[in-house]
C-alpha atoms as a PDB file:
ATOM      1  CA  UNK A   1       1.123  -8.085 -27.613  1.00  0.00           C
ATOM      2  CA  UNK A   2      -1.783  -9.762 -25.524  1.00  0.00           C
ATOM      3  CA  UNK A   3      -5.032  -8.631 -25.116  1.00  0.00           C
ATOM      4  CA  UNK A   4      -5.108  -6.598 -21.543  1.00  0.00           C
ATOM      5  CA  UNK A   5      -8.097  -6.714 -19.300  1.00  0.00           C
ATOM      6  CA  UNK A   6      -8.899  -3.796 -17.067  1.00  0.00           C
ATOM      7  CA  UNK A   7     -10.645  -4.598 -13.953  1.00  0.00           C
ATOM      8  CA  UNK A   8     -12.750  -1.870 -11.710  1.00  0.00           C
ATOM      9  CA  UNK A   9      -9.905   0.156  -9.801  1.00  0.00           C
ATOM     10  CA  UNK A  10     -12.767   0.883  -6.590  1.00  0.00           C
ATOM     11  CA  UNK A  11     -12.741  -3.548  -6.446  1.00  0.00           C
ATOM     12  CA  UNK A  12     -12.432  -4.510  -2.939  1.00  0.00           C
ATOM     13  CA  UNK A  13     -10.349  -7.039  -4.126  1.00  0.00           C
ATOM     14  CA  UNK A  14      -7.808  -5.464  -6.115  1.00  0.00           C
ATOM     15  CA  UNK A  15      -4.714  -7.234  -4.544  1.00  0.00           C
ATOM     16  CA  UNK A  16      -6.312 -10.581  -5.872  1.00  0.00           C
ATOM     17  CA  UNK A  17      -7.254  -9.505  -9.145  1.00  0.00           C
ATOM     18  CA  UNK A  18      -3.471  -8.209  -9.883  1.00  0.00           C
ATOM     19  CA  UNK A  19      -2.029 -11.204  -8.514  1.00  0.00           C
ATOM     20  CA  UNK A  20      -4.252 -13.541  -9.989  1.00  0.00           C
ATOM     21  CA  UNK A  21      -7.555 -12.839 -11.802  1.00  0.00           C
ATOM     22  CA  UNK A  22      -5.123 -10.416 -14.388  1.00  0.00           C
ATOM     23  CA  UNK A  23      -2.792 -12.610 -15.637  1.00  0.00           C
ATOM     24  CA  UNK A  24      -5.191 -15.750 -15.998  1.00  0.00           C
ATOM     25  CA  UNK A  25      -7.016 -14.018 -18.452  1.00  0.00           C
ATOM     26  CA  UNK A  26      -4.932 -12.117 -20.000  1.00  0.00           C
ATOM     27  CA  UNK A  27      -3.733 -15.983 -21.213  1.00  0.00           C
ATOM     28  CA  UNK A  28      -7.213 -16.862 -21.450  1.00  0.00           C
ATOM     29  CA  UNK A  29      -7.947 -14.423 -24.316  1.00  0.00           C
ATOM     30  CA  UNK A  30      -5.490 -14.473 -27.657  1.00  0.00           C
ATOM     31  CA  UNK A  31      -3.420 -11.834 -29.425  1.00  0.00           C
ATOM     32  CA  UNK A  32      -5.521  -9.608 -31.675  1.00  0.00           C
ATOM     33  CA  UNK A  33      -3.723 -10.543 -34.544  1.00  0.00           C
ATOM     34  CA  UNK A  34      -3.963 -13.925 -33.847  1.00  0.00           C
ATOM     35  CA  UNK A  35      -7.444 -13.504 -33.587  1.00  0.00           C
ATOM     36  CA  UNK A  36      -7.449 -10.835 -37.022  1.00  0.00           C
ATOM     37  CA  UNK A  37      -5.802 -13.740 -38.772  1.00  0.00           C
ATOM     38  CA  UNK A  38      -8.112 -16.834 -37.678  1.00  0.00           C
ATOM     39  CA  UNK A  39     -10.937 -14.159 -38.526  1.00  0.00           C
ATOM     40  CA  UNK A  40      -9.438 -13.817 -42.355  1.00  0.00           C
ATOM     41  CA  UNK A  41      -8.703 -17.330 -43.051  1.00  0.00           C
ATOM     42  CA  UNK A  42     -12.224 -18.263 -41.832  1.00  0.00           C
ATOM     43  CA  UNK A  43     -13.572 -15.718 -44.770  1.00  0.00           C
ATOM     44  CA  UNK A  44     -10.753 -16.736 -47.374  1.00  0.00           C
ATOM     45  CA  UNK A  45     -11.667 -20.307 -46.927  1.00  0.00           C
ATOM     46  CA  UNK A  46     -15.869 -19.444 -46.431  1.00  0.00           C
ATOM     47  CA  UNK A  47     -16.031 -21.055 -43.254  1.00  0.00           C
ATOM     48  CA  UNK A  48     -18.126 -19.693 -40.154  1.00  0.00           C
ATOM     49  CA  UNK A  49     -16.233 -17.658 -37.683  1.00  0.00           C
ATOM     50  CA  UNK A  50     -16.429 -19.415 -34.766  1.00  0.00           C
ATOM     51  CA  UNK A  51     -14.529 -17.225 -31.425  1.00  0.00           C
ATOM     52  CA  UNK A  52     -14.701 -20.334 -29.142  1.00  0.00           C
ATOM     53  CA  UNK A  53     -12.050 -22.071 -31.099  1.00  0.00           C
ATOM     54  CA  UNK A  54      -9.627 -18.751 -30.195  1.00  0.00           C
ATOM     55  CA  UNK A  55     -10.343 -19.125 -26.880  1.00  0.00           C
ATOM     56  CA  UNK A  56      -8.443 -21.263 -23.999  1.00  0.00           C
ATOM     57  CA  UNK A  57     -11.001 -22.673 -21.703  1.00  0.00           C
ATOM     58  CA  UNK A  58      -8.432 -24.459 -19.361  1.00  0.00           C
ATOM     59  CA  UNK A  59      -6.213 -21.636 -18.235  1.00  0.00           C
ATOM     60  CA  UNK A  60      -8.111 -20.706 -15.389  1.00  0.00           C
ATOM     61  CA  UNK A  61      -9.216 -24.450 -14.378  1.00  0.00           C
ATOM     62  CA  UNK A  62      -5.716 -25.668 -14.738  1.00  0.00           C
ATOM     63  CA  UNK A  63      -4.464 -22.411 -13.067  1.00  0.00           C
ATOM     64  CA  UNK A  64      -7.090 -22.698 -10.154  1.00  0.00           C
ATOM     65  CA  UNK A  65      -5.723 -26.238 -10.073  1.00  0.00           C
ATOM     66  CA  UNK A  66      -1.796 -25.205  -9.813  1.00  0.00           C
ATOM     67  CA  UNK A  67      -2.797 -22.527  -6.910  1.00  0.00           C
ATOM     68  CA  UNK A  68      -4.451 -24.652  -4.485  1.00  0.00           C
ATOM     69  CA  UNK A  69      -2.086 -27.567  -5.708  1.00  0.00           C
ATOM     70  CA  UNK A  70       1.276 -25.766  -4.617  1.00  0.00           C
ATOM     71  CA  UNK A  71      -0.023 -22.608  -2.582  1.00  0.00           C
ATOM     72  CA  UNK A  72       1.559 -20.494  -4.916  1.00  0.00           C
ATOM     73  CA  UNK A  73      -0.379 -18.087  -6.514  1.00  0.00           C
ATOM     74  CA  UNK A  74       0.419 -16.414  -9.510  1.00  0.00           C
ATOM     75  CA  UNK A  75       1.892 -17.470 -13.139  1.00  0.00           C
ATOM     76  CA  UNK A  76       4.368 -21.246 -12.814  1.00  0.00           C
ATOM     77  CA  UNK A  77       7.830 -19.667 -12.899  1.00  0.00           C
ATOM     78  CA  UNK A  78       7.192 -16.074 -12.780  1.00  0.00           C
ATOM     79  CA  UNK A  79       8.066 -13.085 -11.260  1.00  0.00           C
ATOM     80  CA  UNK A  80       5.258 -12.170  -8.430  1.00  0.00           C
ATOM     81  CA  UNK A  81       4.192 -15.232  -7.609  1.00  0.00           C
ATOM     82  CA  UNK A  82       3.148 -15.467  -4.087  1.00  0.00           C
ATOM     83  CA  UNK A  83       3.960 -18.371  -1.506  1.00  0.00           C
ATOM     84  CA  UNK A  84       1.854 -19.667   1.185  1.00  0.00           C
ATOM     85  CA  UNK A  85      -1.267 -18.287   0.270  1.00  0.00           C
ATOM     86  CA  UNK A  86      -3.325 -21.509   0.353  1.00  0.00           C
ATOM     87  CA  UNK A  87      -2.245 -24.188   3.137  1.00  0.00           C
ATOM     88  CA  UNK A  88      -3.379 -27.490   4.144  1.00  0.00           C
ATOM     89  CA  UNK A  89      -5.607 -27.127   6.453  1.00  0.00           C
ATOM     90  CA  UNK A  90      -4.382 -29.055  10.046  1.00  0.00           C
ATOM     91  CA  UNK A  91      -6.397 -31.398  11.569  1.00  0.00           C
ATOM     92  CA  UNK A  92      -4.348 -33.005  13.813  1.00  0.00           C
ATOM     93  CA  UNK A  93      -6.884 -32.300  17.119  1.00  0.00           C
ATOM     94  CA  UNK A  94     -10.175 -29.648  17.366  1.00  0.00           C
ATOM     95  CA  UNK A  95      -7.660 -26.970  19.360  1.00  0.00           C
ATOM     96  CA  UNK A  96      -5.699 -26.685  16.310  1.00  0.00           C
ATOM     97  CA  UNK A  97      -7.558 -27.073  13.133  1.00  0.00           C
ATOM     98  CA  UNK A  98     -10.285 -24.317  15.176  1.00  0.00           C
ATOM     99  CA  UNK A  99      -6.536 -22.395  15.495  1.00  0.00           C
ATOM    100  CA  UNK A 100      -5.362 -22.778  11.729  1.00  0.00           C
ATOM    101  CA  UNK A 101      -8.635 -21.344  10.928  1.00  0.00           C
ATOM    102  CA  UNK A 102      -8.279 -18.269  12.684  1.00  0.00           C
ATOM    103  CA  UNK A 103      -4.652 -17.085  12.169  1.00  0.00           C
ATOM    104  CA  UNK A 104      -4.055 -13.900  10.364  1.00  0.00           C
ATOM    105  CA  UNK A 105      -0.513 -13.734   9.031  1.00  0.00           C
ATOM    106  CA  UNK A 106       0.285 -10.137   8.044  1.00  0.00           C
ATOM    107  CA  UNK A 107       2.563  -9.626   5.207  1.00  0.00           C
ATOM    108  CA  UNK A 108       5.872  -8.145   6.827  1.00  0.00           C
ATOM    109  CA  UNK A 109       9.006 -10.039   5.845  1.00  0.00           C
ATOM    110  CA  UNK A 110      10.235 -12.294   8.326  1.00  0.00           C
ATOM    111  CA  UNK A 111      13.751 -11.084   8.597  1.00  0.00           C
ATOM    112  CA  UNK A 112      13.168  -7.453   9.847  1.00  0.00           C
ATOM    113  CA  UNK A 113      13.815  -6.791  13.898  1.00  0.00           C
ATOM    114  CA  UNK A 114      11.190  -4.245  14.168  1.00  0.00           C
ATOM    115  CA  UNK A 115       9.255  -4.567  17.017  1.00  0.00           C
ATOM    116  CA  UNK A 116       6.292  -2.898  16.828  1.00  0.00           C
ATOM    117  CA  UNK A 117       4.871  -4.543  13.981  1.00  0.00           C
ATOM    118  CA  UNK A 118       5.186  -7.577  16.143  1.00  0.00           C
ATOM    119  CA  UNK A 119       3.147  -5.806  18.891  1.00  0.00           C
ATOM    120  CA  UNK A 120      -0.233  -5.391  19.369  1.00  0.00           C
ATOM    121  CA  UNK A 121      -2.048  -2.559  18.281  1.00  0.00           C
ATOM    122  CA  UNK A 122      -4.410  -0.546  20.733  1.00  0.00           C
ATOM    123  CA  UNK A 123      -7.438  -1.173  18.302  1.00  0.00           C
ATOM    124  CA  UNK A 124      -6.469  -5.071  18.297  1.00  0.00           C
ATOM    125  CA  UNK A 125      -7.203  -6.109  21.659  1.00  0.00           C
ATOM    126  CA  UNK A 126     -10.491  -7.886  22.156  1.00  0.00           C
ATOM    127  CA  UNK A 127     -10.100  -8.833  18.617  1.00  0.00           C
ATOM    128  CA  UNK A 128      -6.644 -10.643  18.625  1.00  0.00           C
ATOM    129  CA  UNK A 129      -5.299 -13.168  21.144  1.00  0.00           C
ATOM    130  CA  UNK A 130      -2.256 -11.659  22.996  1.00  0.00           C
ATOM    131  CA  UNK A 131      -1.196 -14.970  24.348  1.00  0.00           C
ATOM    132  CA  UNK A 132      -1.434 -17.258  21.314  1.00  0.00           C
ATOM    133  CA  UNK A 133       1.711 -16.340  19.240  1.00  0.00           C
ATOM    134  CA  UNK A 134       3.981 -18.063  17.404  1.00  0.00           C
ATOM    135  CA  UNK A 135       7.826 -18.612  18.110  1.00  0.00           C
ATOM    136  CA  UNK A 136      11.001 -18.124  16.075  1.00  0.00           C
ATOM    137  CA  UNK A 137      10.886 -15.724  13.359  1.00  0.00           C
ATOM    138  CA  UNK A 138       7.549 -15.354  12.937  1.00  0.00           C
ATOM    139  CA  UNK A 139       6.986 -14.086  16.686  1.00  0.00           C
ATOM    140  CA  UNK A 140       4.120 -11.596  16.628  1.00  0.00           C
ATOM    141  CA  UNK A 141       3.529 -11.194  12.448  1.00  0.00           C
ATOM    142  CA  UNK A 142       1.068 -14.203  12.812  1.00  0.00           C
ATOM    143  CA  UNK A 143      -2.054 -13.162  15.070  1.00  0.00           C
ATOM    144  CA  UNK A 144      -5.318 -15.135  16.470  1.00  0.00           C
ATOM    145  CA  UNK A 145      -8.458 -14.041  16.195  1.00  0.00           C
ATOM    146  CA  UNK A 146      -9.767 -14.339  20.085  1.00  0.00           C
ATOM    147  CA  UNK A 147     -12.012 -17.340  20.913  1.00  0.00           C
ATOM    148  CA  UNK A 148     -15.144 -15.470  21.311  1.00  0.00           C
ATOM    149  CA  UNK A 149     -14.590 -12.832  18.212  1.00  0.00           C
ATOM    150  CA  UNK A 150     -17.479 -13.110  15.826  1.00  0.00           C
ATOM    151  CA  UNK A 151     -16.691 -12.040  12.199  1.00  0.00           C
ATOM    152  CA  UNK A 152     -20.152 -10.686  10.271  1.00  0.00           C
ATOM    153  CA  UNK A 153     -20.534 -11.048   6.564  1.00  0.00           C
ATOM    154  CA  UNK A 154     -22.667  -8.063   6.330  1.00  0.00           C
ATOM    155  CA  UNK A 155     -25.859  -6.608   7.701  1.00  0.00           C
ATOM    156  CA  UNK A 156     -28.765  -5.239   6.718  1.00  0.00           C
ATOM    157  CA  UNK A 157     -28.249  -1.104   6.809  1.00  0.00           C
ATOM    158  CA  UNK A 158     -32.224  -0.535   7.930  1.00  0.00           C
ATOM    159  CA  UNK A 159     -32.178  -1.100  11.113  1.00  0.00           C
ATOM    160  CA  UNK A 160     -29.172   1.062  11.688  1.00  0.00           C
ATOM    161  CA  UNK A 161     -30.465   3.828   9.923  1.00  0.00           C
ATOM    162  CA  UNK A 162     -33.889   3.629  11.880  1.00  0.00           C
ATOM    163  CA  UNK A 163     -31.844   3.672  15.241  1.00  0.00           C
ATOM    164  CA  UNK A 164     -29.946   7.120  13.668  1.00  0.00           C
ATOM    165  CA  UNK A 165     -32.685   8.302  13.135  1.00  0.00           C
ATOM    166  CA  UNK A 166     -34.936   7.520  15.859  1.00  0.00           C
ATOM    167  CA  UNK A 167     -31.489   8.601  18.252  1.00  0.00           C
ATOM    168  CA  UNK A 168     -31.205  11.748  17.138  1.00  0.00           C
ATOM    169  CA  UNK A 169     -32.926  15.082  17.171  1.00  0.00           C
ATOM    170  CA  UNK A 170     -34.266  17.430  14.688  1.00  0.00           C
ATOM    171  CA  UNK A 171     -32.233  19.908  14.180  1.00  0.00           C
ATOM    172  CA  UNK A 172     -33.888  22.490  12.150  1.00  0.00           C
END
């Protein structure tokens, strides 16, 4: 049985952790009886326990590796392995790679004739392109961000809590 490793249910990335961070190192640590038994030889023989020796530091490097490699994320071989998530980036003129970098795919199987997931939604326009859409089956599950959409990082929340508070009355 391998070592599990729980990671914080509230994580805003919780679909990458249980496709990828999980399983990496859940290989990354050893068995607790392999570890028990490397522990008791160490004393029968009087060496120094040393944990590092238990531990593989390449499963995440060479997994890393694999990922990007291939685009398929998840264990070589393995059930739930995901494909397509990384791409080569295309560079063939500024239009397109400025294109490639702002395509959302959304993650409805191809094959289905439904057509409103292929439409837009009334809270998507002025944030997706309705005219830049892909043929074939993919028609519609692959949106654009719109040329002038700006995506923020984060903000600072003081200056929008002095406007709510300078906006509104007291109430008391």
């Amino acid at each position: 049985m391998a070592a599990k490793v729980a990671l914080s249910p509230g994580s805003q990335s919780q679909k990458v952790d249980s496709i990828f961070a999980k399983p990496l190192i859940n290989q990354t640590l050893a068995t607790p009886a392999k570890v028990f038994q490397f522990v008791q030889k160490c004393v029968d023989d009087g060496k120094t326990v040393n944990l590092f020796n238990e531990i593989k530091e390449n499963i995440i490097t060479n997994g890393l590796k694999y990922s990007l490699a291939t685009g398929d994320w998840g264990k070589a071989n393995a059930t739930g392995t995901r494909a397509g998530v990384s791409q080569v980036l295309d560079r063939l003129t500024y239009a397109s790679t400025l294109s490639h970098l702002r395509r959302l795919n959304s993650p409805i199987g191809r094959e289905g004739k439904l057509a409103k997931p292929r439409q837009l939604h009334n809270s998507q326009w002025g944030m997706m392109c309705p005219a830049e859409i892909l043929e074939g089956l993919a028609c519609g599950l692959v949106k654009n961000l719109e040329l002038m959409v700006y995506v923020t990082l984060g903000s600072a929340a003081n200056p929008i809590l002095e406007f709510l508070e300078w906006s509104t009355e007291n109430f008391k």
